[in-house]
Protein backbone atom coordinates (compact mmCIF):
# COMPACT_ATOMS: atom_id res chain seq x y z
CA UNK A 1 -1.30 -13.91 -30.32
CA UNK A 2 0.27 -11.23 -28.50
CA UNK A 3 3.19 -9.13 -30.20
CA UNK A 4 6.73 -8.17 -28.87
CA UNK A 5 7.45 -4.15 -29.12
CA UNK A 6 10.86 -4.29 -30.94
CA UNK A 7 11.47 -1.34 -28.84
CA UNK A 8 11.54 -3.10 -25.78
CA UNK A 9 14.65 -5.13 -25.21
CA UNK A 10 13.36 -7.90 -22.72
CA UNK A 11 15.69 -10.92 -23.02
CA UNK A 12 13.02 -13.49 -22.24
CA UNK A 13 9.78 -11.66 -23.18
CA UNK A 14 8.29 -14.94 -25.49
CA UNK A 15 9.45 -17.12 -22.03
CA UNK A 16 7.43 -14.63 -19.52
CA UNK A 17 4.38 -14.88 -22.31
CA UNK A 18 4.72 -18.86 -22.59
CA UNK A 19 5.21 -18.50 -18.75
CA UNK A 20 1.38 -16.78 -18.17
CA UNK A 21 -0.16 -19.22 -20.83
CA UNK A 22 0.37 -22.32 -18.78
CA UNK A 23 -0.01 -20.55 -15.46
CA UNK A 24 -3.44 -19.53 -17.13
CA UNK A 25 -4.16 -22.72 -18.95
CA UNK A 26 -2.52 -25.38 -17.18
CA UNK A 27 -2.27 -23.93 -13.81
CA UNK A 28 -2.92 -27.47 -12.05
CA UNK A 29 -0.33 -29.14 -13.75
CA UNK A 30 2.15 -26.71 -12.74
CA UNK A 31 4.55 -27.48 -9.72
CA UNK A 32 5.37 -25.50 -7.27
CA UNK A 33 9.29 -25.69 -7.42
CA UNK A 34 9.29 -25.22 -11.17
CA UNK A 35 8.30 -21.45 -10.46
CA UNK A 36 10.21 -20.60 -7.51
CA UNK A 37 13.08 -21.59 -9.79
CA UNK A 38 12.13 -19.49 -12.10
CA UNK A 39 11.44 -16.50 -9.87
CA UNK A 40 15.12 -16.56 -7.91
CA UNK A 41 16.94 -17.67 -11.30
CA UNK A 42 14.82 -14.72 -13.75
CA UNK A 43 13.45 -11.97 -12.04
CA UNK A 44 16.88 -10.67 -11.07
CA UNK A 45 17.65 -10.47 -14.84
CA UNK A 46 14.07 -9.57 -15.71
CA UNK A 47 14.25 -6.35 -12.43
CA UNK A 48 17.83 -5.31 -14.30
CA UNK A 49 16.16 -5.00 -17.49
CA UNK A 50 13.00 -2.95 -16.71
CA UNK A 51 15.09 -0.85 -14.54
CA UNK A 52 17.51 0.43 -17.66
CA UNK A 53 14.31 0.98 -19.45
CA UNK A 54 13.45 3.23 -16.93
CA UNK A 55 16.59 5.09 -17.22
CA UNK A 56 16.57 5.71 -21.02
């Protein structure tokens, strides 16, 4: 199992790890719309986020 820094303040870190498990595990069960919607609704947030880390 893979551990979340407390330190870094990623609002959907557990969904981007449960994200790469079935991309990794279940990849041919995945469909294709299911991640586009997640790229144009979460990466936005997710680009927003790494980009204040950067600041700090």
């Amino acid at each position: 199992m893979v551990e979340i820094d407390p330190q870094i303040n990623i609002s959907s870190a557990k969904n981007i790890i449960g994200l790469r498990n079935v991309i990794s595990h279940a990849y041919d069960s995945i469909e294709p719309e299911m991640i586009w919607g997640i790229i144009q609704s979460n990466i936005p947030l997710l680009s927003d986020e790494i980009k204040k880390m950067k600041e700090t």
